[in-house]
C-alpha atoms as a PDB file:
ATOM      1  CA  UNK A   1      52.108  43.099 162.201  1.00  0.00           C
ATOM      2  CA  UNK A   2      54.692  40.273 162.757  1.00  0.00           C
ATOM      3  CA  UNK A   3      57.912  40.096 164.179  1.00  0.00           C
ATOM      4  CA  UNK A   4      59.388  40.020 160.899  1.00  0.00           C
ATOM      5  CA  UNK A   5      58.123  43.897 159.706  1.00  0.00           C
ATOM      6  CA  UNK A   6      58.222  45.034 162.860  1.00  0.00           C
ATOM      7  CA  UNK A   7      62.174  44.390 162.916  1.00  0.00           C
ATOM      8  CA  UNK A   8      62.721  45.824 159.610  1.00  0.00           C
ATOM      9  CA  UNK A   9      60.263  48.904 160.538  1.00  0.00           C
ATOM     10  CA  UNK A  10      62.461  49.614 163.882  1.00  0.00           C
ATOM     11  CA  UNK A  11      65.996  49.406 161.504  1.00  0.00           C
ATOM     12  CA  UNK A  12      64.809  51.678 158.798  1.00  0.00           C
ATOM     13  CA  UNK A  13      63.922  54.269 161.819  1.00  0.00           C
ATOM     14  CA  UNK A  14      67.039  53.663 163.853  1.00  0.00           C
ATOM     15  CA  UNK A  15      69.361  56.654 162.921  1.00  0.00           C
ATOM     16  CA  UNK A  16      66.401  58.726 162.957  1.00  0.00           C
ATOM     17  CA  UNK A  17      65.690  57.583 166.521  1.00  0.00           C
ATOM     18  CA  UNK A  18      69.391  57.714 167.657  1.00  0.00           C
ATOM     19  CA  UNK A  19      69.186  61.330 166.168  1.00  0.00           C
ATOM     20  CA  UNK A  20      66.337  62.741 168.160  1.00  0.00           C
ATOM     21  CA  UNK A  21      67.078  61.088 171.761  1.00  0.00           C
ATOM     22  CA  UNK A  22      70.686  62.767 171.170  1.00  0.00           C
ATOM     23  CA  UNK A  23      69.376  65.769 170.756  1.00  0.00           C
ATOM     24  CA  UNK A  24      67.225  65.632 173.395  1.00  0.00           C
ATOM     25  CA  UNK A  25      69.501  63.602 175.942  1.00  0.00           C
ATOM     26  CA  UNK A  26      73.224  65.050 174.537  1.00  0.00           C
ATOM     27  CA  UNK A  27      74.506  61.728 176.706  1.00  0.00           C
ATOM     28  CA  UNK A  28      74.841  58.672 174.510  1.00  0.00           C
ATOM     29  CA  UNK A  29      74.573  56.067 177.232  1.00  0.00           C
ATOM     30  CA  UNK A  30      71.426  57.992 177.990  1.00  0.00           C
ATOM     31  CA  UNK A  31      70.120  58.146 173.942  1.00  0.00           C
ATOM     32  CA  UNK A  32      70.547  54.652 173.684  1.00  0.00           C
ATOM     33  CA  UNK A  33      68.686  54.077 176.833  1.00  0.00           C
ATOM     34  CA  UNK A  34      66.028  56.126 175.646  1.00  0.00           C
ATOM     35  CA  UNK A  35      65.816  54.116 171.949  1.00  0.00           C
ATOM     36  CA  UNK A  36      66.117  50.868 173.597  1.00  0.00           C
ATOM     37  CA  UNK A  37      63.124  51.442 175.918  1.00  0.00           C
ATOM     38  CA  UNK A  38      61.226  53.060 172.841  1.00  0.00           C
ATOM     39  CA  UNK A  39      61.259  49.663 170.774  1.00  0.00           C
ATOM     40  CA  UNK A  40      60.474  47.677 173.514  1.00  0.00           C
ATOM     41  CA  UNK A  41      57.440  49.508 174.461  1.00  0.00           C
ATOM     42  CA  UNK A  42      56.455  49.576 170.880  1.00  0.00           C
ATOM     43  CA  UNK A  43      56.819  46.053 170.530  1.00  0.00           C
ATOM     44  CA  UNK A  44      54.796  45.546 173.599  1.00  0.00           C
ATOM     45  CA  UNK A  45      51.860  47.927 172.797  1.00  0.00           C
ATOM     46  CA  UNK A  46      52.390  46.709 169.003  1.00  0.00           C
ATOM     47  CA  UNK A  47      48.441  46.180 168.980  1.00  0.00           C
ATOM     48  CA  UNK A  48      47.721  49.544 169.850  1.00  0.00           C
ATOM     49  CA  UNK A  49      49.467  50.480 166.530  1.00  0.00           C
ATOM     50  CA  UNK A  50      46.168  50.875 164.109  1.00  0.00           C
ATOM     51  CA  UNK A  51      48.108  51.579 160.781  1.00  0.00           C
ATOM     52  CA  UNK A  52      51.176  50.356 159.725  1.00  0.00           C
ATOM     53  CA  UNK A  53      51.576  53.123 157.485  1.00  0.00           C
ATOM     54  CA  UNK A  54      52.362  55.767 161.045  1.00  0.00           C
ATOM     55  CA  UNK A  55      54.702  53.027 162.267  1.00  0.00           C
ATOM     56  CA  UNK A  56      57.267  55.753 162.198  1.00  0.00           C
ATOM     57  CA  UNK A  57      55.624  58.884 163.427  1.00  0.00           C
ATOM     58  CA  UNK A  58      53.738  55.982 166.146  1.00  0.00           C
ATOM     59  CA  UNK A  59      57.609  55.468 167.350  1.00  0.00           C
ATOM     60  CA  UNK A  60      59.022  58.858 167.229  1.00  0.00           C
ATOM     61  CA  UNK A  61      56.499  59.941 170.006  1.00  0.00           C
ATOM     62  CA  UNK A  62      56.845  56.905 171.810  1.00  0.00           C
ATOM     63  CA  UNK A  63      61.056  57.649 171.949  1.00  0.00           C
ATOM     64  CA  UNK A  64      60.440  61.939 172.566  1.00  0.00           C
ATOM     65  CA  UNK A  65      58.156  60.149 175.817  1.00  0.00           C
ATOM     66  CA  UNK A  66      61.083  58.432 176.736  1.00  0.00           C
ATOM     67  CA  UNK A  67      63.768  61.022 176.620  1.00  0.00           C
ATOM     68  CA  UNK A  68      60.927  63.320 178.573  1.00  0.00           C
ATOM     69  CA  UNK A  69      60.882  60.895 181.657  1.00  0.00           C
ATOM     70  CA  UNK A  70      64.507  60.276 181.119  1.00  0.00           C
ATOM     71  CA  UNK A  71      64.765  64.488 181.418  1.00  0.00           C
ATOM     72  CA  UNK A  72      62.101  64.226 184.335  1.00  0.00           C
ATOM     73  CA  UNK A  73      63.868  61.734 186.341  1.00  0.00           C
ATOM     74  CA  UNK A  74      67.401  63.418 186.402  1.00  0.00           C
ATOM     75  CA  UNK A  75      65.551  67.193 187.009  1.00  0.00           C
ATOM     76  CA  UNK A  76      66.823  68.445 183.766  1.00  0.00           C
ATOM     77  CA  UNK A  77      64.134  70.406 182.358  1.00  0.00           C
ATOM     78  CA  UNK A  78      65.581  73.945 183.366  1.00  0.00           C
ATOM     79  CA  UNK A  79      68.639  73.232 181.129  1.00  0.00           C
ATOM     80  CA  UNK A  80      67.570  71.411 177.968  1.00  0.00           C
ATOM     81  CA  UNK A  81      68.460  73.626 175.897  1.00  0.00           C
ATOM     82  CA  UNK A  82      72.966  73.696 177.212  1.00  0.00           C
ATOM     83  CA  UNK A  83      72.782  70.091 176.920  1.00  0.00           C
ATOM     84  CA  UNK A  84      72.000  69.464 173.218  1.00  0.00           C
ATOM     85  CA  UNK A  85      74.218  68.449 171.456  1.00  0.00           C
ATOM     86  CA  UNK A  86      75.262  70.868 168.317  1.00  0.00           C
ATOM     87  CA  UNK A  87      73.629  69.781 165.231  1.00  0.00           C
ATOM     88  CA  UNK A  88      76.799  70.862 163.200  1.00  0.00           C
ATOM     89  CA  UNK A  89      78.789  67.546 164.932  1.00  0.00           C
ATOM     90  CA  UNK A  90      76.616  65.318 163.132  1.00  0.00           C
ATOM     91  CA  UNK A  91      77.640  63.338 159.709  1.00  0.00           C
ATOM     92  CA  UNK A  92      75.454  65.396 157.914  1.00  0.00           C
ATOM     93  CA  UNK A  93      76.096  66.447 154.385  1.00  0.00           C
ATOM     94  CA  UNK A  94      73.898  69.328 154.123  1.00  0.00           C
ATOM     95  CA  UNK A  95      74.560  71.360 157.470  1.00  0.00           C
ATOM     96  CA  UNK A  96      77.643  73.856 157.223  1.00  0.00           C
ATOM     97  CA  UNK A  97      79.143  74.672 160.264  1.00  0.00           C
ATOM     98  CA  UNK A  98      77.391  77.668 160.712  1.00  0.00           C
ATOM     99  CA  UNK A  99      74.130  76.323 159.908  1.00  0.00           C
ATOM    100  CA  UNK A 100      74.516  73.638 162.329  1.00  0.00           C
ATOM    101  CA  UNK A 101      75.520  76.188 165.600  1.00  0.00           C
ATOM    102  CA  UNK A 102      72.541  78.814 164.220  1.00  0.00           C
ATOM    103  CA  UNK A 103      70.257  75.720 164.652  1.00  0.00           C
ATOM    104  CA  UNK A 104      71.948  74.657 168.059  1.00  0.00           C
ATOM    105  CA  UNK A 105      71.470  78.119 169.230  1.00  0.00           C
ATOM    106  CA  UNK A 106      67.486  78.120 168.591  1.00  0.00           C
ATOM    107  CA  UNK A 107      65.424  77.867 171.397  1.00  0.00           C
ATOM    108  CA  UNK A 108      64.641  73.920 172.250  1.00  0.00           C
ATOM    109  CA  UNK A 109      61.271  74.129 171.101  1.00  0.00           C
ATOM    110  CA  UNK A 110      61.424  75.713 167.989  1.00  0.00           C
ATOM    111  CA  UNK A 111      64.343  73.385 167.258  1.00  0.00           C
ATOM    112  CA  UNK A 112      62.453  70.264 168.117  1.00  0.00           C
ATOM    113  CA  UNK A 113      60.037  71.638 164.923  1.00  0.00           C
ATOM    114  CA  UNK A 114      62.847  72.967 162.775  1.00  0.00           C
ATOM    115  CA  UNK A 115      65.026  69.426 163.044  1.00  0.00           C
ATOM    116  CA  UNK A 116      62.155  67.248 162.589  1.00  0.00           C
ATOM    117  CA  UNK A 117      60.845  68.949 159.297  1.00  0.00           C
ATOM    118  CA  UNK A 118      63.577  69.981 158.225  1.00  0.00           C
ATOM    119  CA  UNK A 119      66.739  67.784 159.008  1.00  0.00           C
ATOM    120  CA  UNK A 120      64.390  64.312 159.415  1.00  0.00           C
ATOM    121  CA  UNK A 121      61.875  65.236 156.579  1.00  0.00           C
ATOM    122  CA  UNK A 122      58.342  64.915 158.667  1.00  0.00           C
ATOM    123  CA  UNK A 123      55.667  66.766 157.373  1.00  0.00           C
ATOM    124  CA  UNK A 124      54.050  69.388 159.385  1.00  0.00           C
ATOM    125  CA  UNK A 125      50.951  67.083 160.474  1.00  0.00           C
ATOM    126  CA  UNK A 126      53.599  64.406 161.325  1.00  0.00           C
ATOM    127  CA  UNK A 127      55.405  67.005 163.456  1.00  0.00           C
ATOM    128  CA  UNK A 128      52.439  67.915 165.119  1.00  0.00           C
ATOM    129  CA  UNK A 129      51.601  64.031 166.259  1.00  0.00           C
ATOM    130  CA  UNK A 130      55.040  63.753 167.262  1.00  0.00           C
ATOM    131  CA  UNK A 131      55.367  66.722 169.676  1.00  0.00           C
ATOM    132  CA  UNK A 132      51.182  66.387 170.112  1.00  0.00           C
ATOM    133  CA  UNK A 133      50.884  70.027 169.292  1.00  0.00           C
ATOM    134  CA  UNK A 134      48.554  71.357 166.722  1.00  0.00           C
ATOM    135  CA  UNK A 135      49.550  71.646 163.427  1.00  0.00           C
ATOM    136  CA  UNK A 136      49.208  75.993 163.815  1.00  0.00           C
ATOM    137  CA  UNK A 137      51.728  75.675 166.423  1.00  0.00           C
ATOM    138  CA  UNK A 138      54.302  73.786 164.656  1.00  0.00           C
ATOM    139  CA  UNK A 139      54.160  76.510 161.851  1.00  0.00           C
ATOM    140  CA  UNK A 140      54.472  78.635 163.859  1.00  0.00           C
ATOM    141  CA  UNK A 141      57.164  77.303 165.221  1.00  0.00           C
ATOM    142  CA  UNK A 142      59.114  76.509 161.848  1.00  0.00           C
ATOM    143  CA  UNK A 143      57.989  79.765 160.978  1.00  0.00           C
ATOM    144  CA  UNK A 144      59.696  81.520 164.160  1.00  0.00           C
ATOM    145  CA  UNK A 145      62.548  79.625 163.671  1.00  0.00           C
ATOM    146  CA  UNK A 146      63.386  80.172 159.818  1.00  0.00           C
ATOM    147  CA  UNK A 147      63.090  83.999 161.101  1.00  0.00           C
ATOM    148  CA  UNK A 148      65.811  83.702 163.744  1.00  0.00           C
ATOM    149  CA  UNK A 149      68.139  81.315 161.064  1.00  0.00           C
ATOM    150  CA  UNK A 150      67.571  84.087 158.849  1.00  0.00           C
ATOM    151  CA  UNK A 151      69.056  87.049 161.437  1.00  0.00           C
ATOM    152  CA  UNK A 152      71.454  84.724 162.639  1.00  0.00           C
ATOM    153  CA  UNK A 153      73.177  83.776 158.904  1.00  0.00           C
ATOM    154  CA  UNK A 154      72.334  87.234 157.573  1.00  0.00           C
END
């Protein structure tokens, strides 16, 4: 792959990337740190990269890797979950306001699955590379997580 595609690659994915690491960070200083430091180490372990055609799902778990040592480094694991950001404050189209806090109140996990199949459109084996989980898990997951939606919008 050449400089050229790899560019073009990296700007079709940006939002998506900005996206996740805010999710996952809630700080934007921190979000862009975390997307900078994903595309450089993609560009530098570009060879490792096998087949274009994961280039996305490739970066994605290269970025959640980034926002986990970002997380590890400032000791925030215990409270991931208070410092998402709500879903419902993004420019998105298709989340009411209610939809948007019922997915902000799901349980960081579950709404690592839920926003990645659902919000980002991954499919369930891409979701499973991503958060290198097996593909049971992450319907499980979506699975869990359509039940609480459900109660929660009931």
């Amino acid at each position: 792959m050449d400089n050229t595609i790899f560019e073009k690659l990296v700007l079709q994915n940006e939002q998506k990337l900005y996206r996740i690491s805010m999710s996952m960070l809630k700080n934007e200083a921190d979000a862009q740190d975390a997307v900078h430091d994903a595309i450089l180490k993609a560009y530098e372990k570009l060879g490792a990269l096998r087949n274009e055609e994961y280039f996305s799902t490739w970066l994605m778990r290269i970025l959640i890797n980034c926002c986990n040592r970002q997380l590890k480094r400032k000791n925030r694991y215990a409270d991931v979950g208070d410092n998402l950001p709500d879903v419902a404050s993004r420019d998105n189209p298709y989340l009411s306001v209610e939809v948007g806090e019922a997915l902000d109140s799901l349980p960081p996990k579950i709404r690592a699955a839920v926003l990645l199949f659902y919000v980002e459109d991954y499919t369930v084996g891409d979701v499973a590379k991503i958060l290198r989980i097996p593909e049971g898990t992450v319907k499980s997951r979506l699975s869990k997580g359509r039940e609480i939606l459900r109660n929660k919008l009931a």
